[in-house]
N, C-alpha and C. Protein backbone atom coordinates (compact mmCIF):
# COMPACT_ATOMS: atom_id res chain seq x y z
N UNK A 1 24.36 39.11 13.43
CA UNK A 1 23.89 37.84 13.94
C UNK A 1 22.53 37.47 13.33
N UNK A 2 21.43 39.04 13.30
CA UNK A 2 20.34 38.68 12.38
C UNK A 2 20.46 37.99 11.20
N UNK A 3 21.65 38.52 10.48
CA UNK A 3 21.53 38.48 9.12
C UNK A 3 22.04 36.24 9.03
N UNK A 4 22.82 36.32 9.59
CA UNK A 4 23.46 34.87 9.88
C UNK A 4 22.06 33.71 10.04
N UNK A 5 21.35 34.24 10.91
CA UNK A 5 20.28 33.35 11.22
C UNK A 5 19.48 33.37 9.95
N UNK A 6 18.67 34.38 9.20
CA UNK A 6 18.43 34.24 8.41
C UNK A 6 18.93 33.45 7.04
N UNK A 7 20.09 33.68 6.58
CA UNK A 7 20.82 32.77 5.88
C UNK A 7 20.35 31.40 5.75
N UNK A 8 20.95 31.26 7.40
CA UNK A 8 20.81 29.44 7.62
C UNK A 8 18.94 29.06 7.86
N UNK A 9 18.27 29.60 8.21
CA UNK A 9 16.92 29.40 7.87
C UNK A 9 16.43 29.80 6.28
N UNK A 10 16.77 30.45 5.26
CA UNK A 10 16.83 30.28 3.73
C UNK A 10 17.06 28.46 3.51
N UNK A 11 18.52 28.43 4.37
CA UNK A 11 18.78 27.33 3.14
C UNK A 11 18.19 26.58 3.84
N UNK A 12 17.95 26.19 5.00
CA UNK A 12 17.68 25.21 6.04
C UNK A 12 16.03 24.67 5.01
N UNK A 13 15.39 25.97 4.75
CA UNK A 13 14.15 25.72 3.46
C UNK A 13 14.18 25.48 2.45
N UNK A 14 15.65 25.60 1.77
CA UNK A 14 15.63 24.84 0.27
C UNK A 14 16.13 23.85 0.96
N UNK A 15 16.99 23.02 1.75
CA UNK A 15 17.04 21.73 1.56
C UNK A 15 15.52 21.60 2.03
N UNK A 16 14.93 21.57 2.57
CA UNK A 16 13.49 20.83 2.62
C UNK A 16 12.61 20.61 1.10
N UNK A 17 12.29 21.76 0.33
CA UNK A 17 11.67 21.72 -0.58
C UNK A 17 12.95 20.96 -1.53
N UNK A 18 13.79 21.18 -1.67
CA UNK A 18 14.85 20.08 -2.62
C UNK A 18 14.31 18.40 -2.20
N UNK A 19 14.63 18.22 -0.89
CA UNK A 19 14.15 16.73 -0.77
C UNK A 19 12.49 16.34 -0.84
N UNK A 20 11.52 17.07 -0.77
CA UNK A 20 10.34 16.92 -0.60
C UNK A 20 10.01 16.89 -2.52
N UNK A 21 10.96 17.90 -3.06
CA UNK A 21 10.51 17.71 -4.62
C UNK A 21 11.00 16.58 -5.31
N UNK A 22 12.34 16.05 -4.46
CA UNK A 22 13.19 14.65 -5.14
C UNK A 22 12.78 13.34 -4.84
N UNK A 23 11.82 13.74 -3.91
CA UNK A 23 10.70 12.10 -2.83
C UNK A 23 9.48 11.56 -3.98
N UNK A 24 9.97 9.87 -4.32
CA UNK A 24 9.67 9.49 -5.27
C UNK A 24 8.18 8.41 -4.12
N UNK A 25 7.14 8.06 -4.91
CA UNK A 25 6.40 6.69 -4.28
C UNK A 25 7.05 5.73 -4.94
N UNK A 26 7.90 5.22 -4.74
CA UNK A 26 7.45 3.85 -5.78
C UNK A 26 8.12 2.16 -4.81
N UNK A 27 7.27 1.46 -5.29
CA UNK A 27 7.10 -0.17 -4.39
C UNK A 27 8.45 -0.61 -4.29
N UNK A 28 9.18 -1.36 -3.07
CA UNK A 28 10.38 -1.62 -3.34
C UNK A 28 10.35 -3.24 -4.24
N UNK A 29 8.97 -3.47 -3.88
CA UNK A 29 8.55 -4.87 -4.69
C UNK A 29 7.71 -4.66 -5.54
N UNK A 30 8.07 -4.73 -7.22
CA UNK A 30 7.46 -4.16 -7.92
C UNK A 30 6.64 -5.72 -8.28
N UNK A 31 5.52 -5.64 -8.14
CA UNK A 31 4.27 -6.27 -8.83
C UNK A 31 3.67 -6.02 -10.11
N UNK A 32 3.07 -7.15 -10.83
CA UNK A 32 2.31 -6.69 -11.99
C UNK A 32 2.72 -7.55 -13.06
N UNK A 33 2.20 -7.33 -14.25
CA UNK A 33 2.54 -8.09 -15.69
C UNK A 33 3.64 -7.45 -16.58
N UNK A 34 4.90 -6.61 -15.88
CA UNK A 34 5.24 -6.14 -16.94
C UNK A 34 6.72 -7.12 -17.38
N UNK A 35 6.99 -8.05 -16.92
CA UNK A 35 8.24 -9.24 -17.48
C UNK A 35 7.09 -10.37 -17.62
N UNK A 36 6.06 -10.48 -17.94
CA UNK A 36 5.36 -12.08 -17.96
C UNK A 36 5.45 -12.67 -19.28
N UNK A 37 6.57 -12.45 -20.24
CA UNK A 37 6.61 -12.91 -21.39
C UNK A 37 7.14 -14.26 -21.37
N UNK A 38 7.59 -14.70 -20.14
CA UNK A 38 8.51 -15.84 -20.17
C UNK A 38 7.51 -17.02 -19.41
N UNK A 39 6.08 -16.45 -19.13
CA UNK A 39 5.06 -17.21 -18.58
C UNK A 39 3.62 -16.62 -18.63
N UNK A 40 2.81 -17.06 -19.87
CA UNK A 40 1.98 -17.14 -20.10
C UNK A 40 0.77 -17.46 -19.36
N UNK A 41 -0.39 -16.53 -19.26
CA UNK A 41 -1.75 -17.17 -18.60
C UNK A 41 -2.01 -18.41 -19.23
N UNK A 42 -2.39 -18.75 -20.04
CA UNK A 42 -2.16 -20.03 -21.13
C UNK A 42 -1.68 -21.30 -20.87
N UNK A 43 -0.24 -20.65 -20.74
CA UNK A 43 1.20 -22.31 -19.92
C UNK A 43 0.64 -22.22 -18.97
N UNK A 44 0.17 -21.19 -17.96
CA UNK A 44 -0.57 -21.27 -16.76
C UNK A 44 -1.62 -22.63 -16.87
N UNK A 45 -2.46 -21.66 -17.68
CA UNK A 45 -4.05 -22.90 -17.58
C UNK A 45 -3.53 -24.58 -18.60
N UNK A 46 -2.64 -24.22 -19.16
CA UNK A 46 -2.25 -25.80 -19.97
C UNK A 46 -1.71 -26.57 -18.36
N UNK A 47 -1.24 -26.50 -17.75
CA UNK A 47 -0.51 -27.09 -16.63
C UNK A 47 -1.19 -27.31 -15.39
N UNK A 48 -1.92 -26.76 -15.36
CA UNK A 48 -3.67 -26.61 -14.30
C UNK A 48 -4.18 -27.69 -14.83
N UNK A 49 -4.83 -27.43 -16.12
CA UNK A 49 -5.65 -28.78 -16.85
C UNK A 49 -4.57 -29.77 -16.57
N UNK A 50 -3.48 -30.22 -17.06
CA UNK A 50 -2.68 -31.31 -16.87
C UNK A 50 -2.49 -31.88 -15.83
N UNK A 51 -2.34 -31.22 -14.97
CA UNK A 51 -2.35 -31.75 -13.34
C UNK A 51 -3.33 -32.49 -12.89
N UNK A 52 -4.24 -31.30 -13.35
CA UNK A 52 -5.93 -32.21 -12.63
C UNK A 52 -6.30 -32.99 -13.22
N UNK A 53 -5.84 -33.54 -14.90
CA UNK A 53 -6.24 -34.61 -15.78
C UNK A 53 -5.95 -35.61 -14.91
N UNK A 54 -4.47 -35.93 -14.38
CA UNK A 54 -3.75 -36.41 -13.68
C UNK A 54 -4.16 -36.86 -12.48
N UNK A 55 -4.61 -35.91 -12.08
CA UNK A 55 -5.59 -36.15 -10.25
C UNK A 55 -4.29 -36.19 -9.25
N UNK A 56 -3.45 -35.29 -9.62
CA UNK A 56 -2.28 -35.03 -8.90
C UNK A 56 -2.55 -33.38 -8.02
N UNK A 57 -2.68 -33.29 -7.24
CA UNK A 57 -2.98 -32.29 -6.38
C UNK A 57 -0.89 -32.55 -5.48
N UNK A 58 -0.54 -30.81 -5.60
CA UNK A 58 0.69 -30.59 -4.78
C UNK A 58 0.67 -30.39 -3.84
N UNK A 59 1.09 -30.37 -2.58
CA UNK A 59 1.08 -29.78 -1.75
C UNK A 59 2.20 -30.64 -0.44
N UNK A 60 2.74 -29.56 0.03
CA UNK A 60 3.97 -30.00 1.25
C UNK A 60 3.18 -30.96 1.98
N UNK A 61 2.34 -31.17 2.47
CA UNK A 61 1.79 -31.75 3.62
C UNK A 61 0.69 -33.23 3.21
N UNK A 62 0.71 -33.58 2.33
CA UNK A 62 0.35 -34.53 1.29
C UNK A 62 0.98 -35.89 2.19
N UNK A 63 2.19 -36.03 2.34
CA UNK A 63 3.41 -37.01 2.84
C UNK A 63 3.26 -37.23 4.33
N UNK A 64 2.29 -36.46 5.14
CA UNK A 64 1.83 -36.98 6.26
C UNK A 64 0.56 -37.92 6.58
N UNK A 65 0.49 -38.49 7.54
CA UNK A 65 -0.84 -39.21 7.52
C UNK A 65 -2.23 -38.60 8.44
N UNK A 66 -1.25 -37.51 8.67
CA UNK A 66 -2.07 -36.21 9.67
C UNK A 66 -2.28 -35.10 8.76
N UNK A 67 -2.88 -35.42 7.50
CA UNK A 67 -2.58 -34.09 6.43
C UNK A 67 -4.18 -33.69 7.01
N UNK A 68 -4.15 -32.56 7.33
CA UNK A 68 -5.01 -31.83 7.98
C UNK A 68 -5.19 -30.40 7.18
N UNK A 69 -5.34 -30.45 5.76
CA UNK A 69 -5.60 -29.45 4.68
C UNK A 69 -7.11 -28.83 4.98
N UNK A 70 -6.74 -27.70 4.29
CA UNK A 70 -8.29 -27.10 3.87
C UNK A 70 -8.24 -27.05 2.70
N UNK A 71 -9.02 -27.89 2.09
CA UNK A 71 -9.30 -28.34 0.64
C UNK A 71 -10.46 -27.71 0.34
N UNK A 72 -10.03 -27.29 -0.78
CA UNK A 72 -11.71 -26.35 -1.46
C UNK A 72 -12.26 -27.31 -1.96
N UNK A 73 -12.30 -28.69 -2.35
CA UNK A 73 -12.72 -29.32 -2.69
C UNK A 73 -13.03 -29.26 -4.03
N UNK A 74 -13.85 -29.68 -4.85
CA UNK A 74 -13.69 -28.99 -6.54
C UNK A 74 -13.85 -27.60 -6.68
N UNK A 75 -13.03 -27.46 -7.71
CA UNK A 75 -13.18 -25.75 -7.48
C UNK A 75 -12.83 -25.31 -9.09
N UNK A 76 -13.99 -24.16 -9.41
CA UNK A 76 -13.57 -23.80 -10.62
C UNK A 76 -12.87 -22.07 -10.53
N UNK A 77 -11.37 -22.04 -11.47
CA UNK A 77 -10.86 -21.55 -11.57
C UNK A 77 -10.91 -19.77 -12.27
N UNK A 78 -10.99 -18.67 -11.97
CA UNK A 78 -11.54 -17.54 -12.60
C UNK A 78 -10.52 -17.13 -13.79
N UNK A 79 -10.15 -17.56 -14.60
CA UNK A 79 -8.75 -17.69 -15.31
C UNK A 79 -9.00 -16.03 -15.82
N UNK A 80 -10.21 -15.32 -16.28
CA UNK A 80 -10.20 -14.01 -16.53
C UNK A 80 -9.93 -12.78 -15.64
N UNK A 81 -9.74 -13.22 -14.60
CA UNK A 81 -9.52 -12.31 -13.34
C UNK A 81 -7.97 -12.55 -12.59
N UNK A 82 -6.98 -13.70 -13.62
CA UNK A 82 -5.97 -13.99 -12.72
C UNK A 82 -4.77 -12.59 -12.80
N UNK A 83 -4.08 -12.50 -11.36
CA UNK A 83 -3.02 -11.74 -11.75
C UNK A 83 -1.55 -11.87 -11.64
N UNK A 84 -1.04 -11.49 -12.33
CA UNK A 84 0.42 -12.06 -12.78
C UNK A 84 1.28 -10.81 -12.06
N UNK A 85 2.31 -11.78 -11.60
CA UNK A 85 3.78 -10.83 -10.90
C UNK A 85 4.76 -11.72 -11.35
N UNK A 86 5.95 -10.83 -10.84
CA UNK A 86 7.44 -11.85 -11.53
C UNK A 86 8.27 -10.72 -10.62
N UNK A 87 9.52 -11.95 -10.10
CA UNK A 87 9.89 -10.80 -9.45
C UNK A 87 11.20 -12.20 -9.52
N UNK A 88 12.80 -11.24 -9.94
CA UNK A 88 14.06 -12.19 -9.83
C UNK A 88 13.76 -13.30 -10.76
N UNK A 89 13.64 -14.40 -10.71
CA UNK A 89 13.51 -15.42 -11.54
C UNK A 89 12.36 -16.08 -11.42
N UNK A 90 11.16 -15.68 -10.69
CA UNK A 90 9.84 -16.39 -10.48
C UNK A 90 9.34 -15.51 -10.97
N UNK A 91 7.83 -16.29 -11.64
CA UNK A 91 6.82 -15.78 -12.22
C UNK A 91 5.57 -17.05 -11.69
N UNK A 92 4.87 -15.91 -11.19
CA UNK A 92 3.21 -16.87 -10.69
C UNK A 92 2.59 -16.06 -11.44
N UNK A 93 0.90 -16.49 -11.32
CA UNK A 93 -0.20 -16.20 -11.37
C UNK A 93 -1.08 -16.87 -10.23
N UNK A 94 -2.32 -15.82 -9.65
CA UNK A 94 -2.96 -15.57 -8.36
C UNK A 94 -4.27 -15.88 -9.04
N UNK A 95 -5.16 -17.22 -9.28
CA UNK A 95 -5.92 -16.85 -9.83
C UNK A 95 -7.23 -17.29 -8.34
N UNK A 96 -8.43 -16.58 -8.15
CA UNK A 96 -8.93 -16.30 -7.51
C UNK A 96 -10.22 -17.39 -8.15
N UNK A 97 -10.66 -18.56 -6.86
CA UNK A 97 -11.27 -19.82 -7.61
C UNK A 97 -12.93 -19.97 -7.04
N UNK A 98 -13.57 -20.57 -7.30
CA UNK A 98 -15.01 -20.59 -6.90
C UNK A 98 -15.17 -22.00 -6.22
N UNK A 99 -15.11 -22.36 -4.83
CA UNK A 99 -15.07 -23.69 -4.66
C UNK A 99 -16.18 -24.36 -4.12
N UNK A 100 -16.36 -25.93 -3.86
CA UNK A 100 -17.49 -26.27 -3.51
C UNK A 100 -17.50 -26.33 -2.10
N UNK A 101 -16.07 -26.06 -1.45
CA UNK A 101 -16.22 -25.89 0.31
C UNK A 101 -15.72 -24.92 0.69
N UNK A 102 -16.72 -24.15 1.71
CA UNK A 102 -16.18 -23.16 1.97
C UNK A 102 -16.09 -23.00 3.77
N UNK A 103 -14.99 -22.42 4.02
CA UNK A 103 -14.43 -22.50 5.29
C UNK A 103 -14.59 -21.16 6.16
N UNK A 104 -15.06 -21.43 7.78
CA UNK A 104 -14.64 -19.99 8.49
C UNK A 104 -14.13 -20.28 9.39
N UNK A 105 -13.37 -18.93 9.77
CA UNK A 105 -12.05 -19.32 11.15
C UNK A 105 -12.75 -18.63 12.24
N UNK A 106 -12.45 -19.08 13.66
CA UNK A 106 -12.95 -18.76 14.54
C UNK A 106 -11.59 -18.12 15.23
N UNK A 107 -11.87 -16.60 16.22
CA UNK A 107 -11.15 -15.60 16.59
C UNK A 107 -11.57 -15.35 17.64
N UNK A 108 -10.67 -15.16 18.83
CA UNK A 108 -11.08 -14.70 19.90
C UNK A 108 -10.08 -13.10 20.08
N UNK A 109 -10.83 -12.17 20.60
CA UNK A 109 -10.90 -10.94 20.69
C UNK A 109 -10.89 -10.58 22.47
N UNK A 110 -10.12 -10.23 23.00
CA UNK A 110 -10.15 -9.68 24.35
C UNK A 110 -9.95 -8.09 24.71
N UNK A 111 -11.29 -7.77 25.48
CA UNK A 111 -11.41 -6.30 25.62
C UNK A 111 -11.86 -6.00 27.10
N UNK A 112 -10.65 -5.50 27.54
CA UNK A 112 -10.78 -5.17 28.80
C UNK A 112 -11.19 -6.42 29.81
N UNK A 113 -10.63 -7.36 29.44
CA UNK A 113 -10.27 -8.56 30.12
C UNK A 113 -11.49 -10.00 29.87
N UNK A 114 -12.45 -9.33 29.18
CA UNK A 114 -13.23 -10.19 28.89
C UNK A 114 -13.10 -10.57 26.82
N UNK A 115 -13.13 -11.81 27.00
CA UNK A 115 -13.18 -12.42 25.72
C UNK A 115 -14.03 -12.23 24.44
N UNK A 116 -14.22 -12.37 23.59
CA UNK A 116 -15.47 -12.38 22.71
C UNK A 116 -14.91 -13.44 21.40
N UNK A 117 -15.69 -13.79 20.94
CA UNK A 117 -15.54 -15.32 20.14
C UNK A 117 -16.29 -14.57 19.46
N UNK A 118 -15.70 -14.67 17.84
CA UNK A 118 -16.48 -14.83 16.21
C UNK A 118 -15.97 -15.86 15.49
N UNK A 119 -16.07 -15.13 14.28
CA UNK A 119 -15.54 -16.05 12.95
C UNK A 119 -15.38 -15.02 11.71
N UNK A 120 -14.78 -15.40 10.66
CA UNK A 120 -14.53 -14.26 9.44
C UNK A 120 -14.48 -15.75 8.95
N UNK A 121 -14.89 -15.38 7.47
CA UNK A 121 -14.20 -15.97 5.98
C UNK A 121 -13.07 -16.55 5.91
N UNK A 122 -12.98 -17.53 5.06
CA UNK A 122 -11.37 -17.84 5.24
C UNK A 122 -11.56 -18.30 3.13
N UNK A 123 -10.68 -17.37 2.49
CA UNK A 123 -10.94 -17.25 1.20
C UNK A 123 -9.37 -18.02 0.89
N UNK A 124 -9.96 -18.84 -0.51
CA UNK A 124 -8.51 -19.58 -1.36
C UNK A 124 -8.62 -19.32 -2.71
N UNK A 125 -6.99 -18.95 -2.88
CA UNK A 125 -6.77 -18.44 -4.75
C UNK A 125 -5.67 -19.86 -5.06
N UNK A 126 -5.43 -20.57 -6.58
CA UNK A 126 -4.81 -20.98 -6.85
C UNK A 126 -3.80 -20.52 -7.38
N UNK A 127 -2.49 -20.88 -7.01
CA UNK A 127 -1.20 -19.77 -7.44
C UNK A 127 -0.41 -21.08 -8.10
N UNK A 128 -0.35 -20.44 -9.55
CA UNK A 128 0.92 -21.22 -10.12
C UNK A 128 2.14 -20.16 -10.13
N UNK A 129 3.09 -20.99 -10.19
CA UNK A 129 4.11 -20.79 -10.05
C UNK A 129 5.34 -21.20 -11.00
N UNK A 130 5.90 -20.80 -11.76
CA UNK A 130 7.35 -21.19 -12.42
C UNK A 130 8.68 -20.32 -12.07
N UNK A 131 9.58 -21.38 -11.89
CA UNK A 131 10.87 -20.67 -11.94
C UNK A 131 11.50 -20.91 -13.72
N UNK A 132 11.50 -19.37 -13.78
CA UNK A 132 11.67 -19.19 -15.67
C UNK A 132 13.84 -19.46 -15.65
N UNK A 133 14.13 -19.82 -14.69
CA UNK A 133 15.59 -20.34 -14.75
C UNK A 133 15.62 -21.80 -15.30
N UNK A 134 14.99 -22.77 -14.23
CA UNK A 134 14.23 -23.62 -14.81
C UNK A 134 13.53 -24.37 -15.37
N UNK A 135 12.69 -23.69 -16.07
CA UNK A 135 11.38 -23.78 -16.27
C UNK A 135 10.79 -24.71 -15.45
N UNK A 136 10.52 -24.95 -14.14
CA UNK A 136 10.00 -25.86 -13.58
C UNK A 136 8.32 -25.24 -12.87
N UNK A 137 7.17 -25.87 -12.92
CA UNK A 137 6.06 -25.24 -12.67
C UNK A 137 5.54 -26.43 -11.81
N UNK A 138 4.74 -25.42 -10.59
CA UNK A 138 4.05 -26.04 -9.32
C UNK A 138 2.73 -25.04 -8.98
N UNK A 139 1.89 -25.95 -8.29
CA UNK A 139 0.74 -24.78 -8.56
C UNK A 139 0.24 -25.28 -6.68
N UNK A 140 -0.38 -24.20 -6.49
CA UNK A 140 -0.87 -24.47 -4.81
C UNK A 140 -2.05 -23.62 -4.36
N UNK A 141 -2.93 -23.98 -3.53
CA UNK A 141 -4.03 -23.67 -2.93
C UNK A 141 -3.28 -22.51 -1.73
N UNK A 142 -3.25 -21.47 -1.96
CA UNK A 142 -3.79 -20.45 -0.95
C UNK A 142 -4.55 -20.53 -0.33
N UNK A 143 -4.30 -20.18 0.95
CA UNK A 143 -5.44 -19.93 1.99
C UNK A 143 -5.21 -18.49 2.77
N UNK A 144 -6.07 -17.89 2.52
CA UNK A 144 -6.35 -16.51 2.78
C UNK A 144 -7.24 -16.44 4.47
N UNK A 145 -6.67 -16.07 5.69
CA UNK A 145 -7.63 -15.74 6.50
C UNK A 145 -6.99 -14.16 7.54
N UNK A 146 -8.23 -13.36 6.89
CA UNK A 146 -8.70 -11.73 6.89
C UNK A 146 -8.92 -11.76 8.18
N UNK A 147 -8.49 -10.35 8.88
CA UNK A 147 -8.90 -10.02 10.66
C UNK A 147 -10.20 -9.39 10.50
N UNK A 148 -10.97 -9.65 11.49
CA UNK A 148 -12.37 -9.48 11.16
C UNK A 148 -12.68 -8.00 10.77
N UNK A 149 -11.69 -7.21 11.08
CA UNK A 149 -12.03 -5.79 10.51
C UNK A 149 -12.17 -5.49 8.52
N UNK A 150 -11.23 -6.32 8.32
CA UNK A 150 -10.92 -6.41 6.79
C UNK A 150 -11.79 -7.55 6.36
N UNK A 151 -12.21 -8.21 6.85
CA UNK A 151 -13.18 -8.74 6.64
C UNK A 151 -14.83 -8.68 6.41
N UNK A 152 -14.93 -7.74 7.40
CA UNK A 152 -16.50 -6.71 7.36
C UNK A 152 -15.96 -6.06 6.25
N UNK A 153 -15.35 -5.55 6.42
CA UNK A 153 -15.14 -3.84 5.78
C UNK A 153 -15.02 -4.15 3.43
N UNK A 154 -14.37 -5.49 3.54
CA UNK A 154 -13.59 -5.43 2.44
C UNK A 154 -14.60 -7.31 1.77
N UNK A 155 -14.86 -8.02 2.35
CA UNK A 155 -15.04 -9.15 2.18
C UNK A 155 -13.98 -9.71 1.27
N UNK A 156 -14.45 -10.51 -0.05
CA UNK A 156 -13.71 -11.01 -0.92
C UNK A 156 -13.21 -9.85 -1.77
N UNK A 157 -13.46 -8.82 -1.83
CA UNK A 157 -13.11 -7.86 -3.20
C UNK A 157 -11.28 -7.88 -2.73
N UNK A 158 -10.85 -7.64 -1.83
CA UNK A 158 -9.34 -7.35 -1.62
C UNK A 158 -8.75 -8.95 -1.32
N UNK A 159 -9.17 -10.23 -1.61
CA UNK A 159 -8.21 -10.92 -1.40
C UNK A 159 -7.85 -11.92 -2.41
């Protein structure tokens, strides 16, 4: 009966070290520049400039008369810092912008039944966008707003 138990505690330890040596990290959403051949930082910034030559600003909520945006107002673009993903048939770029308005959100926090009121940052990147099926390109104002922990802790570097 010794010998039995032993056995099954042997293998009971190679399947562990078998699956622990076959356990991969990897993203189920892979990010990054490695398909961006079909969309250029470049076609990026040619289509940015064109737009704004234009004074055509996109956005869903444009078509109301209650458009209640947070507009960065002019804003210059970090085109050396942008980052590119592609994932299925889209390809953006995240480019992270310097604007002339800047916005904070106000948060209420309840601890142990009493309230507390702040505010954090509220950060915007411009994201173009193409569908390379298509080729059709749209570009849009992000709005980024951080919980005040990631906000102390991290400011603008993580968003």
């Amino acid at each position: 009966m010794r010998r039995l138990t032993y056995i099954y505690a042997i293998l009971f330890i190679m399947a562990i070290v078998f699956v622990v040596v076959n356990c991969t990290d990897e993203d189920l959403v892979k990010n990054g520049q490695e398909n961006m051949e079909e969309f250029s930082i470049q076609e990026a910034k040619d289509y940015f400039q064109v737009q704004m030559a234009e004074n055509l600003i996109l956005s869903r909520s444009l078509s109301s008369e209650d458009n209640k945006t947070v507009s960065p107002g002019d804003f210059i673009p970090d085109w050396d810092i942008a980052v590119g993903a592609s994932m299925n048939e889209l390809a953006s770029y995240s480019i992270p912008i310097t604007p002339t308005c800047r916005f904070k959100a106000i948060y209420v926090d309840i601890y142990n039944g009493i309230p507390s009121v702040g505010k954090v940052n509220v950060y915007q990147k411009l994201v173009i966008v193409k569908d390379t099926k298509s080729k059709k390109l749209s570009q849009y104002i992000l709005t980024l707003i951080p919980s005040k922990t990631h906000d102390s802790k991290y400011g603008k570097k993580n968003m």
